[in-house]
C-alpha atoms as a PDB file:
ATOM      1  CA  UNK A   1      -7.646 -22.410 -52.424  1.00  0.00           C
ATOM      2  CA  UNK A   2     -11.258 -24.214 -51.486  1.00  0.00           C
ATOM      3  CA  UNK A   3     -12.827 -22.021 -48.896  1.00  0.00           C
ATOM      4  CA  UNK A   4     -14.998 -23.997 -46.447  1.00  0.00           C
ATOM      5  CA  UNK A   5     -18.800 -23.532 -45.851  1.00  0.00           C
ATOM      6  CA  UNK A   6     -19.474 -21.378 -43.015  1.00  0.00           C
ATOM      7  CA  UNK A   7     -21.331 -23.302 -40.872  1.00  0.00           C
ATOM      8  CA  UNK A   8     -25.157 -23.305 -40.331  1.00  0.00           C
ATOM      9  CA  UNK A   9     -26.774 -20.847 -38.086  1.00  0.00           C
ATOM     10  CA  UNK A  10     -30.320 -21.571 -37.990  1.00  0.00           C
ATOM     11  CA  UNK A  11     -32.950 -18.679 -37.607  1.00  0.00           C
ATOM     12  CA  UNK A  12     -34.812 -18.202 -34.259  1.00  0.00           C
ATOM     13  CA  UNK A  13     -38.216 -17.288 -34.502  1.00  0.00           C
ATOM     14  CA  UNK A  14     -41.747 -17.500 -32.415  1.00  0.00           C
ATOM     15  CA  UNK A  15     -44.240 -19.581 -35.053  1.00  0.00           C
ATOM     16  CA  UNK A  16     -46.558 -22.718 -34.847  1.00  0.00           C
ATOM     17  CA  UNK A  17     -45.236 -26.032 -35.335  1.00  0.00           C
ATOM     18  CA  UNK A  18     -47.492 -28.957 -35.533  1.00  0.00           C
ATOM     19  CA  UNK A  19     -47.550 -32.100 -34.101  1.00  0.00           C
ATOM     20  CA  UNK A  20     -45.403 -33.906 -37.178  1.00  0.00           C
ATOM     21  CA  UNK A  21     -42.896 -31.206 -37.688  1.00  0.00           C
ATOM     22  CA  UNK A  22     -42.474 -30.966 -34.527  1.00  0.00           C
ATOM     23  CA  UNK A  23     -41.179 -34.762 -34.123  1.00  0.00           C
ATOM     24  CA  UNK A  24     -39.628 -34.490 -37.359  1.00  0.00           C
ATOM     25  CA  UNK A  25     -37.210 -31.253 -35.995  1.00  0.00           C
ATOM     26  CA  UNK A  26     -36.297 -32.548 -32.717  1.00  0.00           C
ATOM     27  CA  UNK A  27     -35.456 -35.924 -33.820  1.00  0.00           C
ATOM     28  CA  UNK A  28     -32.844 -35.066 -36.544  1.00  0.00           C
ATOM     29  CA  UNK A  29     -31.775 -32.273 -33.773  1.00  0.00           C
ATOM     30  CA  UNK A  30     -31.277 -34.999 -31.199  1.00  0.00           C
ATOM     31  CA  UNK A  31     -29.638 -36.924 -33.655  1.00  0.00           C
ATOM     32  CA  UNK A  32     -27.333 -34.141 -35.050  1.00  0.00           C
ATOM     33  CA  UNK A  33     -26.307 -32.619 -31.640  1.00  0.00           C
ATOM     34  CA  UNK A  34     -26.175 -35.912 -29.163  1.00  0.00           C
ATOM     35  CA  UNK A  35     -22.345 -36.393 -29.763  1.00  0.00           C
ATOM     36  CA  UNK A  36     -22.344 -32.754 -28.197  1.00  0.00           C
ATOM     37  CA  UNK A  37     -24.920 -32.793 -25.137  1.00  0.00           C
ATOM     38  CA  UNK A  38     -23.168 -36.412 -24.043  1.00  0.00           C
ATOM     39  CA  UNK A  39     -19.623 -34.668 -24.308  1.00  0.00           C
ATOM     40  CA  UNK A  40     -20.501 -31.220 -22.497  1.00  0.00           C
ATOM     41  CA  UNK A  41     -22.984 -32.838 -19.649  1.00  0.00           C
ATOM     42  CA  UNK A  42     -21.827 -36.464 -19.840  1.00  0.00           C
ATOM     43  CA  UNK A  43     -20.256 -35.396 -16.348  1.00  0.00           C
ATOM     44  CA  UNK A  44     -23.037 -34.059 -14.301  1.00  0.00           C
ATOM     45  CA  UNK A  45     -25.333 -36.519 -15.883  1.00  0.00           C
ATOM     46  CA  UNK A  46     -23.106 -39.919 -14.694  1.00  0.00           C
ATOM     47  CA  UNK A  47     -23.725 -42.839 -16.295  1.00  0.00           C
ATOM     48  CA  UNK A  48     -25.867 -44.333 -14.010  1.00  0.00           C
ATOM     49  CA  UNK A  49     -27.435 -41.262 -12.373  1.00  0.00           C
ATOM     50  CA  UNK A  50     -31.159 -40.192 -11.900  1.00  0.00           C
ATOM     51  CA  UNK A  51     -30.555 -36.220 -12.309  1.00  0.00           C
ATOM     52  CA  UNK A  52     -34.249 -34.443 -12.496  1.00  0.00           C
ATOM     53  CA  UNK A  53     -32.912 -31.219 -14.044  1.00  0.00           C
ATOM     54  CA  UNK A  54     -29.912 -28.610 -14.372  1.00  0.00           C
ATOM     55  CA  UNK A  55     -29.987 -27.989 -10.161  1.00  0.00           C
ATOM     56  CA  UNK A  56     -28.743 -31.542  -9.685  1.00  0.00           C
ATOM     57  CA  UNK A  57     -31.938 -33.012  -7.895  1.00  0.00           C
ATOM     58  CA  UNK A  58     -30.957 -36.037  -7.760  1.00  0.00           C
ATOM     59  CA  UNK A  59     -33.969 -38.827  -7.196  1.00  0.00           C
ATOM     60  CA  UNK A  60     -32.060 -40.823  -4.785  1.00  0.00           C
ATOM     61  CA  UNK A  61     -33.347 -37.858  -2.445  1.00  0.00           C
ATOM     62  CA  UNK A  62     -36.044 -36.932  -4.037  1.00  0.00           C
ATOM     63  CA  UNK A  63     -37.578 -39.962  -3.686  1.00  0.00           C
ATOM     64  CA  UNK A  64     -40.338 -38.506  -6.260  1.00  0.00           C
ATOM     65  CA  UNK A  65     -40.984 -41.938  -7.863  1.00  0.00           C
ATOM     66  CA  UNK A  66     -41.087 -43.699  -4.134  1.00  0.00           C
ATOM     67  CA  UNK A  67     -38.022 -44.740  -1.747  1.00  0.00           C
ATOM     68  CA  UNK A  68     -35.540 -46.524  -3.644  1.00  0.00           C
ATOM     69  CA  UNK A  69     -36.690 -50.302  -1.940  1.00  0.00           C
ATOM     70  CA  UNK A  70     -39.786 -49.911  -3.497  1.00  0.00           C
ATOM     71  CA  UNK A  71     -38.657 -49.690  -6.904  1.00  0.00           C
ATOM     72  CA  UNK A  72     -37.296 -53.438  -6.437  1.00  0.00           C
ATOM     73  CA  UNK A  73     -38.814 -55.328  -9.441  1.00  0.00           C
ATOM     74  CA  UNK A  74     -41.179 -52.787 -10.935  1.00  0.00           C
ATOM     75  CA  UNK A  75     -41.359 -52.380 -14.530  1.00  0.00           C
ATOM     76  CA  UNK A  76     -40.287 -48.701 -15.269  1.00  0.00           C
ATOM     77  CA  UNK A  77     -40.925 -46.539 -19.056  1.00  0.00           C
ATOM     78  CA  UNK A  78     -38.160 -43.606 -19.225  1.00  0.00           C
ATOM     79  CA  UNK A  79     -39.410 -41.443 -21.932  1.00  0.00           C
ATOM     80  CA  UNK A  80     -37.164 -39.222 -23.663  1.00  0.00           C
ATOM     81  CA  UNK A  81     -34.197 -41.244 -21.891  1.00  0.00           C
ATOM     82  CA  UNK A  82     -31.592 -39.753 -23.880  1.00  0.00           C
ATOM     83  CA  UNK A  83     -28.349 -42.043 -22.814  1.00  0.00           C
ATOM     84  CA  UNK A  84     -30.524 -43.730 -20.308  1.00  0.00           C
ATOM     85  CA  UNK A  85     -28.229 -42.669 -17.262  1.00  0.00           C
ATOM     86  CA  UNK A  86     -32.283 -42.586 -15.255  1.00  0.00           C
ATOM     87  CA  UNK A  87     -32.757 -46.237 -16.671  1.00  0.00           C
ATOM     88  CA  UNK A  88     -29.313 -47.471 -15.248  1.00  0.00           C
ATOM     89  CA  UNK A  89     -29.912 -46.049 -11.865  1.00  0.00           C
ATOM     90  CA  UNK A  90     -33.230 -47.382 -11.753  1.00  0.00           C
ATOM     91  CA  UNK A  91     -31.710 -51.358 -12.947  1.00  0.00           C
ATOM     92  CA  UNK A  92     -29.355 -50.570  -9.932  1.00  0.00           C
ATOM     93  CA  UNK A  93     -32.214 -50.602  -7.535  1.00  0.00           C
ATOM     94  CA  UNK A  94     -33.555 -53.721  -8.928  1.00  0.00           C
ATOM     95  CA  UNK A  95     -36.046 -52.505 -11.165  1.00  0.00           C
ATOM     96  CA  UNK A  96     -36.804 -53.885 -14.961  1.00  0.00           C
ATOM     97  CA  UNK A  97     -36.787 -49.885 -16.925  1.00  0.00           C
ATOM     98  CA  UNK A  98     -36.848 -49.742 -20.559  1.00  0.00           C
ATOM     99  CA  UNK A  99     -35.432 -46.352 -21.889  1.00  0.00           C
ATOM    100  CA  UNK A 100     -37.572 -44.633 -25.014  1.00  0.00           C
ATOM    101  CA  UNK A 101     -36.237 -42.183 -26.665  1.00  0.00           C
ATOM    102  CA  UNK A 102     -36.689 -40.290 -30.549  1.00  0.00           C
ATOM    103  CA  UNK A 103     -33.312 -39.843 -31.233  1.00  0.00           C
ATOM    104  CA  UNK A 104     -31.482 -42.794 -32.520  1.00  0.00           C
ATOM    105  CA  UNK A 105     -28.425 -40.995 -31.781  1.00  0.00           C
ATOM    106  CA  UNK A 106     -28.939 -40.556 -28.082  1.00  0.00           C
ATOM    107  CA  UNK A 107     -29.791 -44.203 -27.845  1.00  0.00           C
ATOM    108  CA  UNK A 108     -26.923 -45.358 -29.446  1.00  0.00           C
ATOM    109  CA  UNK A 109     -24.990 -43.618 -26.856  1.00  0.00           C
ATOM    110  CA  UNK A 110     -26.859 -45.748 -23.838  1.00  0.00           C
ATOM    111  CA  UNK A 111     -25.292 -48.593 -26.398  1.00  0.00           C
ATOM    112  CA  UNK A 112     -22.104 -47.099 -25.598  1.00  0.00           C
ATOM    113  CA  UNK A 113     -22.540 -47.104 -22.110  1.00  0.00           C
ATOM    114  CA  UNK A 114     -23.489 -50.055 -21.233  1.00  0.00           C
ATOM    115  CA  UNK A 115     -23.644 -52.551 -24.089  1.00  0.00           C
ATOM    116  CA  UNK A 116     -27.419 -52.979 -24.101  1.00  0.00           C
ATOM    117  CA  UNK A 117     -28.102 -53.690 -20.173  1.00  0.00           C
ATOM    118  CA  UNK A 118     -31.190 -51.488 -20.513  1.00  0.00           C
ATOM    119  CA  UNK A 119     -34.048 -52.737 -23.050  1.00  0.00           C
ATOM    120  CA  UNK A 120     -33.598 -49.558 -25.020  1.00  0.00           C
ATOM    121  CA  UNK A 121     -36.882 -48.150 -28.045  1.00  0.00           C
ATOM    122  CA  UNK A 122     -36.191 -45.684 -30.412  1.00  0.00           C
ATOM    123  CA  UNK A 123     -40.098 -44.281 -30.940  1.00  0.00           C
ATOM    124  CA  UNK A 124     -42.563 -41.449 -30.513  1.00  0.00           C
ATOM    125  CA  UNK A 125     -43.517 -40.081 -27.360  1.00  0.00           C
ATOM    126  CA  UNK A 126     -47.189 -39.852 -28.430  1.00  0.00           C
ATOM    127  CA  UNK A 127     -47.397 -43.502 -30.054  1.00  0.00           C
ATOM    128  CA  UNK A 128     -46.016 -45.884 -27.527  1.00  0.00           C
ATOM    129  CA  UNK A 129     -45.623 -48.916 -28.532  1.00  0.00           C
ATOM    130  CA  UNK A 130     -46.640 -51.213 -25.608  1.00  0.00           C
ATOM    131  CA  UNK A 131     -49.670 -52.621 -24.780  1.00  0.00           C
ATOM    132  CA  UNK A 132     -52.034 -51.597 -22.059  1.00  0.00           C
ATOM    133  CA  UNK A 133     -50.912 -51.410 -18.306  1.00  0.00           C
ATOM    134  CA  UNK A 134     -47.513 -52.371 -19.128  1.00  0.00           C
ATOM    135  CA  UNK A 135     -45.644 -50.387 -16.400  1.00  0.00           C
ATOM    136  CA  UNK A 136     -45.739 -49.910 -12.709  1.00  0.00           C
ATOM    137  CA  UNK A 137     -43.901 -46.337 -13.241  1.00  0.00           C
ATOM    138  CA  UNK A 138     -43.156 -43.737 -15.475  1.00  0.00           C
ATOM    139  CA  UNK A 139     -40.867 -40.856 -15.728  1.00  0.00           C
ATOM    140  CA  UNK A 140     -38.981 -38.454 -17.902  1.00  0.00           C
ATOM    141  CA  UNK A 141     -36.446 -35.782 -16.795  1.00  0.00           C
ATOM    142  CA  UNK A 142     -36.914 -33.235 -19.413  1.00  0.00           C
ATOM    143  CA  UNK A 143     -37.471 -35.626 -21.789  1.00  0.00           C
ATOM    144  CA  UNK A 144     -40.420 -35.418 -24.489  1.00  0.00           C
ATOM    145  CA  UNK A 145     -42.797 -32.843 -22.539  1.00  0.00           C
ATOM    146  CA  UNK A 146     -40.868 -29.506 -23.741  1.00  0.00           C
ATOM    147  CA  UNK A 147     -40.855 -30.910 -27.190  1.00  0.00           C
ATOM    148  CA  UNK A 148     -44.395 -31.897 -27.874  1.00  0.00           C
ATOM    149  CA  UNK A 149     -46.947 -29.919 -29.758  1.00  0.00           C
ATOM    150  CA  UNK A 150     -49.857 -32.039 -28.161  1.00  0.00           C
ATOM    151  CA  UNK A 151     -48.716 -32.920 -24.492  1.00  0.00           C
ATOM    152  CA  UNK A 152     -52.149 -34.198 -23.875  1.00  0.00           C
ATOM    153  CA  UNK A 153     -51.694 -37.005 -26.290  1.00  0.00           C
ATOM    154  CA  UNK A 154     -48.567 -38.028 -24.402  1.00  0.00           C
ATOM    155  CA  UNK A 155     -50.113 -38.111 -21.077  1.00  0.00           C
ATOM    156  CA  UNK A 156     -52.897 -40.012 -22.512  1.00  0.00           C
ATOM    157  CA  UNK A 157     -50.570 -42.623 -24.106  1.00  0.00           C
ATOM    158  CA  UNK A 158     -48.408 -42.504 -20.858  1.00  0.00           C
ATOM    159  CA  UNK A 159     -51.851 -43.418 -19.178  1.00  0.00           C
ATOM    160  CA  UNK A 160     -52.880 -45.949 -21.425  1.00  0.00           C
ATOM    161  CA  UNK A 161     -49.611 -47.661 -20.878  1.00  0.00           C
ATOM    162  CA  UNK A 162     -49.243 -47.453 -16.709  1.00  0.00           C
ATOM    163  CA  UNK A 163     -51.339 -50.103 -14.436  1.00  0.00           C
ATOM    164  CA  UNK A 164     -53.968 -48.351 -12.296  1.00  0.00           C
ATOM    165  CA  UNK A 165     -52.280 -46.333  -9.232  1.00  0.00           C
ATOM    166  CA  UNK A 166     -49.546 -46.045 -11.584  1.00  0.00           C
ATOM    167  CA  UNK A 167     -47.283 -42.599 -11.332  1.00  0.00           C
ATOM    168  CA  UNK A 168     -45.447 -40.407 -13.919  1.00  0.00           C
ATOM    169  CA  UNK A 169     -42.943 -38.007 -12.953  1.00  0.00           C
ATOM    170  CA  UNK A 170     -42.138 -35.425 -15.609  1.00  0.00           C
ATOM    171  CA  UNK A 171     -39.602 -32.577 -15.425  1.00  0.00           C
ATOM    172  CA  UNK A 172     -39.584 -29.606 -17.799  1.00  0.00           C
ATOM    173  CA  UNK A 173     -38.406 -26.296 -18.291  1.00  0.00           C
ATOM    174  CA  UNK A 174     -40.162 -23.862 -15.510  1.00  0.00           C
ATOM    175  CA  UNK A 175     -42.795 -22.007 -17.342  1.00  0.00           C
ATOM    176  CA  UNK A 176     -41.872 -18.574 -15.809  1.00  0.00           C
ATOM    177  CA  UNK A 177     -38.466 -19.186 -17.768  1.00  0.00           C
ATOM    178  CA  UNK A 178     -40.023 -18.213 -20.892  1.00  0.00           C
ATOM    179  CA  UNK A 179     -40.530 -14.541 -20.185  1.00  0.00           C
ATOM    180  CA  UNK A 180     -37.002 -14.026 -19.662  1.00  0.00           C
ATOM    181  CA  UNK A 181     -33.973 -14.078 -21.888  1.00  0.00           C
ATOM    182  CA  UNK A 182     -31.840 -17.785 -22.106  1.00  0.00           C
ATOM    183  CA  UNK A 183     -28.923 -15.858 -20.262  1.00  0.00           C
ATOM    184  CA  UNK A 184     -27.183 -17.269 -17.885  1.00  0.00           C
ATOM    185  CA  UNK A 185     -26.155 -14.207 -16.594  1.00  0.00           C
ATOM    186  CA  UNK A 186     -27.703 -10.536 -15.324  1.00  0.00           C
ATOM    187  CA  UNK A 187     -28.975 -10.022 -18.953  1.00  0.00           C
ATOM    188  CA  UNK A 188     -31.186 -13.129 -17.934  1.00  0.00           C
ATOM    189  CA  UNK A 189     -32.661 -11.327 -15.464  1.00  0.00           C
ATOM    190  CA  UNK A 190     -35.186  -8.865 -16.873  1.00  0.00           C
ATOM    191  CA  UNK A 191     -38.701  -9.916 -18.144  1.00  0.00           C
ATOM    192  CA  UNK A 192     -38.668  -9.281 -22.173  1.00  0.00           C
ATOM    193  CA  UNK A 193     -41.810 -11.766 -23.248  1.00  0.00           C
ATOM    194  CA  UNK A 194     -44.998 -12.437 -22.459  1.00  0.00           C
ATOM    195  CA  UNK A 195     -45.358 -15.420 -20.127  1.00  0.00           C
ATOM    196  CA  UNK A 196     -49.521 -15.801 -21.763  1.00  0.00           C
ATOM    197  CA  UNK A 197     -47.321 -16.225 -25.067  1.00  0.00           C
ATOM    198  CA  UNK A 198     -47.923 -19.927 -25.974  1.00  0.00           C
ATOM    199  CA  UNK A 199     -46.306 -19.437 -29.875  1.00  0.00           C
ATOM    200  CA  UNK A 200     -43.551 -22.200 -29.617  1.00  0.00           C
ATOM    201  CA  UNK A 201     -39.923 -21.138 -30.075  1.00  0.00           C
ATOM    202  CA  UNK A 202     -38.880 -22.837 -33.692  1.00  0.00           C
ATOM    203  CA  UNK A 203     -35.121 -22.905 -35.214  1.00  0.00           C
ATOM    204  CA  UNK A 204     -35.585 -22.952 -38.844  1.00  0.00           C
ATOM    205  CA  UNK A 205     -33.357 -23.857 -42.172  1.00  0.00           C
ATOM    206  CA  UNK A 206     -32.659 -20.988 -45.081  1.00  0.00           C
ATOM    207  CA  UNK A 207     -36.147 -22.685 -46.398  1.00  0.00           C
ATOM    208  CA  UNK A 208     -38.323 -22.048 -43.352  1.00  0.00           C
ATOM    209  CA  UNK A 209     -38.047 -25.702 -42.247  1.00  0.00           C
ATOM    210  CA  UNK A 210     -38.032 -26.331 -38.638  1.00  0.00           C
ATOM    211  CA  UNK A 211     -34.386 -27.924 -37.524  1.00  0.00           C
ATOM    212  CA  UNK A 212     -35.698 -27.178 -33.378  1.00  0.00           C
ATOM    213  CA  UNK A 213     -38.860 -26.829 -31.884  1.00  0.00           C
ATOM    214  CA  UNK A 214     -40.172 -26.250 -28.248  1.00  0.00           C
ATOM    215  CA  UNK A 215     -43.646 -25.508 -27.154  1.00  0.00           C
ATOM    216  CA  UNK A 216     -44.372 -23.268 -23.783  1.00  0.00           C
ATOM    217  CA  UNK A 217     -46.957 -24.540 -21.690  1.00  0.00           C
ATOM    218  CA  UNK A 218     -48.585 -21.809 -18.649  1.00  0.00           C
ATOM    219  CA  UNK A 219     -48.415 -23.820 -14.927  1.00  0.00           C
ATOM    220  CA  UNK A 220     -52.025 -23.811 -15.712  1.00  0.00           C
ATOM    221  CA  UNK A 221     -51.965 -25.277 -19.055  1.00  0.00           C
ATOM    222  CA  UNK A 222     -49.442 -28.156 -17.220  1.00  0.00           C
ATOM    223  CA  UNK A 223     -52.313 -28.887 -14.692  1.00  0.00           C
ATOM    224  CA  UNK A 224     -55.071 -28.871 -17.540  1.00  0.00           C
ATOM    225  CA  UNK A 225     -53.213 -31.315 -19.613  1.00  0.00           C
ATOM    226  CA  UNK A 226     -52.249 -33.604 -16.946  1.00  0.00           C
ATOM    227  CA  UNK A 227     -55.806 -33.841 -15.907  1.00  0.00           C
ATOM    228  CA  UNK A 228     -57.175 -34.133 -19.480  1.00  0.00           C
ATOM    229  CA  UNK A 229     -54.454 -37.027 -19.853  1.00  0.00           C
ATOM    230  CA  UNK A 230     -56.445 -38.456 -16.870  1.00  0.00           C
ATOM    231  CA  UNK A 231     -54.028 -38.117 -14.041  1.00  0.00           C
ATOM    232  CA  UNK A 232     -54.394 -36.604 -10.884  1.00  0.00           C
ATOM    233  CA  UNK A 233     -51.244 -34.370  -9.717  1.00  0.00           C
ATOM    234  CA  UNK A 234     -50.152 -35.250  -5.937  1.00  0.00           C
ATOM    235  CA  UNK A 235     -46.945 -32.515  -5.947  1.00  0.00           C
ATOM    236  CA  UNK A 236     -45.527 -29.582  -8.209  1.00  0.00           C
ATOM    237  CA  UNK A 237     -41.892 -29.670  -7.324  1.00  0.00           C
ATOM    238  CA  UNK A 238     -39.731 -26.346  -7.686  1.00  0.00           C
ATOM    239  CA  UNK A 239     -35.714 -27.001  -7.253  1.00  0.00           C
ATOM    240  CA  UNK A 240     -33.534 -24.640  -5.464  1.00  0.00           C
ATOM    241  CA  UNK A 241     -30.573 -23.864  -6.339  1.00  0.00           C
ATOM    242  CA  UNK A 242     -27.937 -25.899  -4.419  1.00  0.00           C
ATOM    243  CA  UNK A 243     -24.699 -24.490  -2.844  1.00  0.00           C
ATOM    244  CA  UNK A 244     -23.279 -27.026  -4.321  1.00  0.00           C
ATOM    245  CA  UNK A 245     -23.785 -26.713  -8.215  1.00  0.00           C
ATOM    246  CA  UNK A 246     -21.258 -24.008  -9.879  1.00  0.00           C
ATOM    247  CA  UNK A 247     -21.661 -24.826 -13.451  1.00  0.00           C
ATOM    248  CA  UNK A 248     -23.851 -23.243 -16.123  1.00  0.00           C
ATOM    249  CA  UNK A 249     -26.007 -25.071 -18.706  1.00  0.00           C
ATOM    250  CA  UNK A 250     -27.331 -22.913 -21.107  1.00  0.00           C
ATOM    251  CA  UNK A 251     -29.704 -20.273 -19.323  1.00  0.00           C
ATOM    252  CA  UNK A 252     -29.008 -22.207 -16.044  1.00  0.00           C
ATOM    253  CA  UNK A 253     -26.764 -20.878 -13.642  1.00  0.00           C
ATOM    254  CA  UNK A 254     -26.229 -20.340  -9.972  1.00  0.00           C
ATOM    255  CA  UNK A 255     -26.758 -16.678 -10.182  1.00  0.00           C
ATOM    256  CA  UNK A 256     -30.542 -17.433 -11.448  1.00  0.00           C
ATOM    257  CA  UNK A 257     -31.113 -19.821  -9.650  1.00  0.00           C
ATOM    258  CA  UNK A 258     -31.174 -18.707  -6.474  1.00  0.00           C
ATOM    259  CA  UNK A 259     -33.440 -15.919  -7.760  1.00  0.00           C
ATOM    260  CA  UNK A 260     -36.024 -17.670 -10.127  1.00  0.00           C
ATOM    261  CA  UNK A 261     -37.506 -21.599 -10.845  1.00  0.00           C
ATOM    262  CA  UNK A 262     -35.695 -23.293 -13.749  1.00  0.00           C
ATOM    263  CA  UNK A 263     -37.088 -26.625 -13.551  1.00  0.00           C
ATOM    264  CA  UNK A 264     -40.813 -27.705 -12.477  1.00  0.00           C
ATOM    265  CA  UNK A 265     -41.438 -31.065 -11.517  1.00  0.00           C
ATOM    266  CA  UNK A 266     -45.378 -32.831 -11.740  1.00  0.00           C
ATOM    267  CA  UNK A 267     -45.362 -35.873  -9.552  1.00  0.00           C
ATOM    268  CA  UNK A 268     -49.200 -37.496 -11.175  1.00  0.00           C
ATOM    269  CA  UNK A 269     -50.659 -41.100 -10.736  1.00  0.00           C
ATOM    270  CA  UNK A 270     -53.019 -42.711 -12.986  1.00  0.00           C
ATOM    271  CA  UNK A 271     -56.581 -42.582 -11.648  1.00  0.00           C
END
């Protein structure tokens, strides 16, 4: 009888990963696990739904990227636009998006969806390719940012790219979340890290390679980058915790929720 391989369990560790590894992890991650992430959150994420984080904000309220009859023919960038649900829900308000993401998986899904609707770019976060002041807007719910060794070369790009009063709206993990436990539950509750820690969290192979990599910014390191990208930030947004929202993802969950930040929000506009 053939026995089957166990299945690969990749190490978690705390190590430096730079810039090119970086990429190089998340994108065959992306492309290994998007089947998965479209299956398990396919629901809460719609297909044509501009969701801002795990808590649901959803920008139709939020308005964080202006009321929704503004965004009538501008020219939108989604980076890190996974199956481009944001993209959709931006077309429906009459605006032109194009969704950018890494993963050619993940894009393939927005295929899927919609049968190329959405102008859709498999590339690098860091090395956009579009000229200069291509874009009215620009925003990313948890796309890119946590992944990034160098965010300031991303908000520089993002810069480059946006017209002058342009804004970007980027969502990312809450930096408190870092000094607790990914638990979902009580266990999740108790400080076990150093939130100063900025040594990026790294899922490696049986050879040391990186197969996952995210990179902890401070609140303070989030306002230094933005600024050094050469934005100016207008509003820090902090979701509650909705009555509403039941579920779990991951280290999200109702129960911290209500207690701690699991998403921030930085609402900038090119100066």
């Amino acid at each position: 009888m053939i026995q089957e391989p166990e299945p690969f369990e990749p190490e978690a560790t705390r190590r430096d990963a730079d810039v090119t590894e970086s990429s190089r992890a998340n994108r065959g991650w992306w492309d290994r696990n998007a089947d998965d992430y479209q299956v398990e959150h396919g629901t809460f994420l719609g297909d044509d739904r501009f969701v801002w984080g795990p808590e649901g904000l959803d920008e139709v309220e939020a308005e964080l990227l202006g009321p929704p009859e503004d965004l009538k023919d501008k020219v939108i960038l989604e980076i890190g636009s996974g199956a481009a649900q944001c993209s959709r829900w931006l077309a429906a308000q009459g605006a032109h998006p194009v969704a950018l993401d890494l993963s050619h998986r993940q894009l393939q899904h927005a295929l899927r969806i919609d049968g190329g609707a959405v102008p859709l770019v498999q590339a690098d976060a860091g090395a956009l390719p579009f000229a200069d002041g291509s874009f009215d807007l620009a925003c990313s719910a948890y796309g890119a940012l946590p992944f990034v060794a160098d965010p300031v070369r991303v908000l520089r790009d993002v810069h480059r790219v946006l017209r002058p009063g342009g804004r970007f709206v980027f969502s990312v993990t809450h930096p408190i979340r870092w000094a607790f436990p990914d638990e979902p539950g009580p266990e999740g509750l108790s400080v076990v890290a150093s939130y100063f820690d900025r040594t990026p969290y790294v899922e490696q192979d049986d050879e040391g390679r990186a197969v996952y990599v995210e990179h902890h910014r401070t609140v303070g390191d989030r306002v230094r980058d933005i600024v050094a990208g050469g934005f100016r930030l207008v509003d820090l947004v902090e979701p509650q915790w909705p009555a509403w929202n039941t579920q779990e993802w991951g280290g999200w969950s109702p129960l911290r929720g209500n207690l701690i930040p699991g998403t921030a929000i930085f609402v900038c506009e090119r100066s």
